[in-house]
N, C-alpha and C. Protein backbone atom coordinates (compact mmCIF):
# COMPACT_ATOMS: atom_id res chain seq x y z
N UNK A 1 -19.75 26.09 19.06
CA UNK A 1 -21.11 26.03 18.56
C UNK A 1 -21.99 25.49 19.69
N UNK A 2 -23.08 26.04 19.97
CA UNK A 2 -23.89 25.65 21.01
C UNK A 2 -24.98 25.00 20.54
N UNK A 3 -24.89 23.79 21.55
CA UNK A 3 -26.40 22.81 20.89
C UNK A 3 -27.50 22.96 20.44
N UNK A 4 -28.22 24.51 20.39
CA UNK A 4 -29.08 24.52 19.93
C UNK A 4 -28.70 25.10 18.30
N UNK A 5 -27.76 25.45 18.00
CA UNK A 5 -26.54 25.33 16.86
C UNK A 5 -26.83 24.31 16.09
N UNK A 6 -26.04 23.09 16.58
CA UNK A 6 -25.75 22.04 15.94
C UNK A 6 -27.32 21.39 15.64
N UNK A 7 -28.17 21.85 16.64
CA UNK A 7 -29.53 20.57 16.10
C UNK A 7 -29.79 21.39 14.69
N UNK A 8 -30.04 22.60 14.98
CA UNK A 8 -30.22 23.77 13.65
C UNK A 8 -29.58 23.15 12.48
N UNK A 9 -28.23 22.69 12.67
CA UNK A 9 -27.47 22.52 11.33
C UNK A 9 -28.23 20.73 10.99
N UNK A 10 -28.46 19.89 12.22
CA UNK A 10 -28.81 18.89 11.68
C UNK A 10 -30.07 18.45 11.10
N UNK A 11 -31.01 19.61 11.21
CA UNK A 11 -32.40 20.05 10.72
C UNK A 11 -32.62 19.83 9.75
N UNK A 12 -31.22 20.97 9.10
CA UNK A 12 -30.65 21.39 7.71
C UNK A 12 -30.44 20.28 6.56
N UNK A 13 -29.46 19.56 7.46
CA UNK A 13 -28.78 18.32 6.92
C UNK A 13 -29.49 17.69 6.45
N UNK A 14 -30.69 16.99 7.15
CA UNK A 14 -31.36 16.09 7.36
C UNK A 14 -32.92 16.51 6.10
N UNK A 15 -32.71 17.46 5.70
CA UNK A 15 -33.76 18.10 4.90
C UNK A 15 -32.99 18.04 3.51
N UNK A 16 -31.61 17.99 3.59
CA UNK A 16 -31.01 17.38 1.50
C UNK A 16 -31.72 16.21 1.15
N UNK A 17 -31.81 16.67 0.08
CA UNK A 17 -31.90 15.48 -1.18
C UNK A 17 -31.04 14.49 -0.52
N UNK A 18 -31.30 12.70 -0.61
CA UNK A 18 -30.44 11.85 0.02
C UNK A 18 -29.29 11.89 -0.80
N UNK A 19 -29.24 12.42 -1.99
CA UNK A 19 -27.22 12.24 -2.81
C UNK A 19 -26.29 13.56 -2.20
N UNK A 20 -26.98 14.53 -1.51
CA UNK A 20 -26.35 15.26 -1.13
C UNK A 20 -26.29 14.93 0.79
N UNK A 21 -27.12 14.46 1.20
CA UNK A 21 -26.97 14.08 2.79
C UNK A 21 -26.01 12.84 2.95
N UNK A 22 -26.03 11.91 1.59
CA UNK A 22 -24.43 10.91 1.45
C UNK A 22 -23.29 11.68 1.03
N UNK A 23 -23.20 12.55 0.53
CA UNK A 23 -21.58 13.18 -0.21
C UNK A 23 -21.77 14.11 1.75
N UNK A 24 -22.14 15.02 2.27
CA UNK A 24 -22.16 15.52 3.25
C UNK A 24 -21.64 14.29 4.68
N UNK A 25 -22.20 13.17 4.54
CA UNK A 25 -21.80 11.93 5.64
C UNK A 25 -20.90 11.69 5.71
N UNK A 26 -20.50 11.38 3.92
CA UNK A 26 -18.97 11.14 3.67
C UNK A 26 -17.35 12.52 3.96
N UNK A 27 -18.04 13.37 3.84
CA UNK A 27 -16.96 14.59 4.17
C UNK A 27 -17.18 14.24 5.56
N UNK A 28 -18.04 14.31 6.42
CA UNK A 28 -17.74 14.43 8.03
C UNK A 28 -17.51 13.32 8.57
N UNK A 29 -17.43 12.23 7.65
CA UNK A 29 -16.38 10.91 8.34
C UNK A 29 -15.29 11.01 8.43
N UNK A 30 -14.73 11.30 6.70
CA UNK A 30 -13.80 11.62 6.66
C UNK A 30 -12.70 12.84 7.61
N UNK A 31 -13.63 14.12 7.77
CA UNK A 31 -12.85 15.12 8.41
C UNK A 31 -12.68 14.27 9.46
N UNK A 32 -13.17 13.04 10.33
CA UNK A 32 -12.50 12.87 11.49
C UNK A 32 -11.71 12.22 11.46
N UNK A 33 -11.16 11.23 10.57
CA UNK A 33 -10.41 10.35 10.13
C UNK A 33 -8.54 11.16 9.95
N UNK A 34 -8.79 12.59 9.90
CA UNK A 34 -7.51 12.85 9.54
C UNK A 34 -7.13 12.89 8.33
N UNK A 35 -6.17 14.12 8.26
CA UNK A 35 -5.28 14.02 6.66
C UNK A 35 -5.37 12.26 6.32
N UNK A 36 -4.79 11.87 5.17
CA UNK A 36 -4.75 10.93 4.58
C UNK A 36 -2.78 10.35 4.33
N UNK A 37 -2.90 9.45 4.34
CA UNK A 37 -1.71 9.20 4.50
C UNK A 37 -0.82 8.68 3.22
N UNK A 38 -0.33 9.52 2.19
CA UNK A 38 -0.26 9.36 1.16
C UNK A 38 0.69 7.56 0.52
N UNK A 39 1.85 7.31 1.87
CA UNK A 39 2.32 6.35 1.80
C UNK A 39 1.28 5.12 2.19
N UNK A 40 0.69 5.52 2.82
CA UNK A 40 -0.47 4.31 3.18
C UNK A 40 -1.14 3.65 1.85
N UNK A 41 -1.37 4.91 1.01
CA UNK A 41 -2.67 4.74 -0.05
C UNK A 41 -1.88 4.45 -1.01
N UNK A 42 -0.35 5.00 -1.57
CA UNK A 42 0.69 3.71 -2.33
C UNK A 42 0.87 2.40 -1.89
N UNK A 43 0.66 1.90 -0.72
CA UNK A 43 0.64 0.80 -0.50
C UNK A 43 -0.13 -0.46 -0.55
N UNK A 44 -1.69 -0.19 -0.45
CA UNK A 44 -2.75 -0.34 -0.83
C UNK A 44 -2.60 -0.13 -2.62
N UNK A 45 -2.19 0.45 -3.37
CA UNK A 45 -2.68 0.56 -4.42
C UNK A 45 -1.47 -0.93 -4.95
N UNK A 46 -0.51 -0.86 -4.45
CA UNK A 46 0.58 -1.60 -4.70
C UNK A 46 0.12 -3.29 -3.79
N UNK A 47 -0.32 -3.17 -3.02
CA UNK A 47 -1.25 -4.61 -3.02
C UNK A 47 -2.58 -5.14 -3.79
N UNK A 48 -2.98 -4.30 -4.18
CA UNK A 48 -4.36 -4.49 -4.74
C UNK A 48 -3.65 -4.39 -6.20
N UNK A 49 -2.89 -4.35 -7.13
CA UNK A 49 -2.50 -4.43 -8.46
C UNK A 49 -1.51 -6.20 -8.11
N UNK A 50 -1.19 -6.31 -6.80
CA UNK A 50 -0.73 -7.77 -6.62
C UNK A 50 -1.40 -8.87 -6.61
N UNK A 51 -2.47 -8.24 -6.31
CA UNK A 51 -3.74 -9.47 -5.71
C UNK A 51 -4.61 -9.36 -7.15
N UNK A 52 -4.74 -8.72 -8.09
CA UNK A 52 -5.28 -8.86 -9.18
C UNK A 52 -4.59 -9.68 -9.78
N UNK A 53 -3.16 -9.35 -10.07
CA UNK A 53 -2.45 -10.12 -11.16
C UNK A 53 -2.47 -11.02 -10.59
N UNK A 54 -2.20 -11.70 -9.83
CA UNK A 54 -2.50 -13.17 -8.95
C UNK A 54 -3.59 -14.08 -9.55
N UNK A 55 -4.76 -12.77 -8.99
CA UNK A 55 -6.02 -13.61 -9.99
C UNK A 55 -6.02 -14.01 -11.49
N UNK A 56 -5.70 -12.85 -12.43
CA UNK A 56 -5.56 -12.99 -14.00
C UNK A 56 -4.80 -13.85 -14.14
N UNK A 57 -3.53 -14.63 -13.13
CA UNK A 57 -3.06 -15.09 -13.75
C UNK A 57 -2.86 -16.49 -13.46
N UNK A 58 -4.01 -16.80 -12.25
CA UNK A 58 -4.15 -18.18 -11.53
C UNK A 58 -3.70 -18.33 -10.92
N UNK A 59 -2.55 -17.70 -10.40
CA UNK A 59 -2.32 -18.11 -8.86
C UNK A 59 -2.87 -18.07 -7.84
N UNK A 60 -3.47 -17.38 -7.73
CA UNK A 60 -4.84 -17.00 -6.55
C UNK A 60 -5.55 -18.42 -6.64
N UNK A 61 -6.03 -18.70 -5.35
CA UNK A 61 -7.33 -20.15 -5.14
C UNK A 61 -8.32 -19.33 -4.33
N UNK A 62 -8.99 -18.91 -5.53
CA UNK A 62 -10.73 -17.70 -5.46
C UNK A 62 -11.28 -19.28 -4.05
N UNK A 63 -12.01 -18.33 -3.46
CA UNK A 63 -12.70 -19.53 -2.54
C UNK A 63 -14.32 -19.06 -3.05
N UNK A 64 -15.45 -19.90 -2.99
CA UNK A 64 -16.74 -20.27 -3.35
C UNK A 64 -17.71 -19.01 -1.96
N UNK A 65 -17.88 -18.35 -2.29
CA UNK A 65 -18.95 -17.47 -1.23
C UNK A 65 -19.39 -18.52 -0.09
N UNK A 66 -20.15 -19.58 -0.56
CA UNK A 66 -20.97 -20.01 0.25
C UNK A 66 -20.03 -20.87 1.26
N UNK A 67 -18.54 -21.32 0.37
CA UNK A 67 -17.91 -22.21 1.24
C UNK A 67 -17.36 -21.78 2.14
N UNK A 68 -16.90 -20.27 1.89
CA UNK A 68 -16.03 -18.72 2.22
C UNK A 68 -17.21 -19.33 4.18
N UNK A 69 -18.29 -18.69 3.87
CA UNK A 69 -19.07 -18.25 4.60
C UNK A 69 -19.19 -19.27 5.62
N UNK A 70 -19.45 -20.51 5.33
CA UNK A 70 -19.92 -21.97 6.01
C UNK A 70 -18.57 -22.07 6.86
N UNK A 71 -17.22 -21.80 6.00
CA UNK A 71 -16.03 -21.84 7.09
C UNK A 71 -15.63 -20.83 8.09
N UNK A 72 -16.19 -19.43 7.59
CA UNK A 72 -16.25 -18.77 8.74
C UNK A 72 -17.29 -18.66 9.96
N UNK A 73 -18.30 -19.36 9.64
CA UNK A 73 -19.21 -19.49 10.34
C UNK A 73 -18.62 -20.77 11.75
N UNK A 74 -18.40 -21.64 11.24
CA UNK A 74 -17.60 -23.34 11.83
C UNK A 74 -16.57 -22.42 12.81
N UNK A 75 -15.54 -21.76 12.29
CA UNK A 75 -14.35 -21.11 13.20
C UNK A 75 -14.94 -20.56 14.39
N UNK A 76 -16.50 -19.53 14.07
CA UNK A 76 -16.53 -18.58 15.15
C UNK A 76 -17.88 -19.41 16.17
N UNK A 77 -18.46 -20.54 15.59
CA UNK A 77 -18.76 -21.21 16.75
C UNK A 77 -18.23 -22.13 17.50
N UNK A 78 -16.87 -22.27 16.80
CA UNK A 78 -15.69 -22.51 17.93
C UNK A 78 -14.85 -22.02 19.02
N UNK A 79 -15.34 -20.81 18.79
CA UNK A 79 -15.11 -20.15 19.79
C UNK A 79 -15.55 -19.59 20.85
């Protein structure tokens, strides 16, 4: 495709409705990202059903946003 091609198509693009220029962003992230890795995304689903029940069931120690934030803030001007 030759650049005066691609500006053409981004003309295009750039002229959707914004719910269709986000579903369009999201396919051409994705296409660069590669197939999907089906063991990856069982694994993830199989941590994230761990880290819930954790929460429901109190084991988890939820940390406070602001305290979350104030301590990451302290770490990285330590560095």
């Amino acid at each position: 495709m030759s650049l005066p091609e691609v500006e053409a198509v981004r003309v295009d693009a750039l002229a959707l409705p914004e719910r269709e220029r986000a579903e369009l962003a999201r396919d051409l992230v994705a296409s660069l990202d590669g197939p999907a890795d089906a063991d990856v995304a069982a694994a993830w689903d199989i941590e994230l059903c761990r880290r819930i029940n954790e929460i429901e069931s109190g084991k988890a120690q939820l940390l406070d946003i602001d305290k979350a934030l104030e301590k990451a803030r302290q770490q990285l001007s330590r560095d």
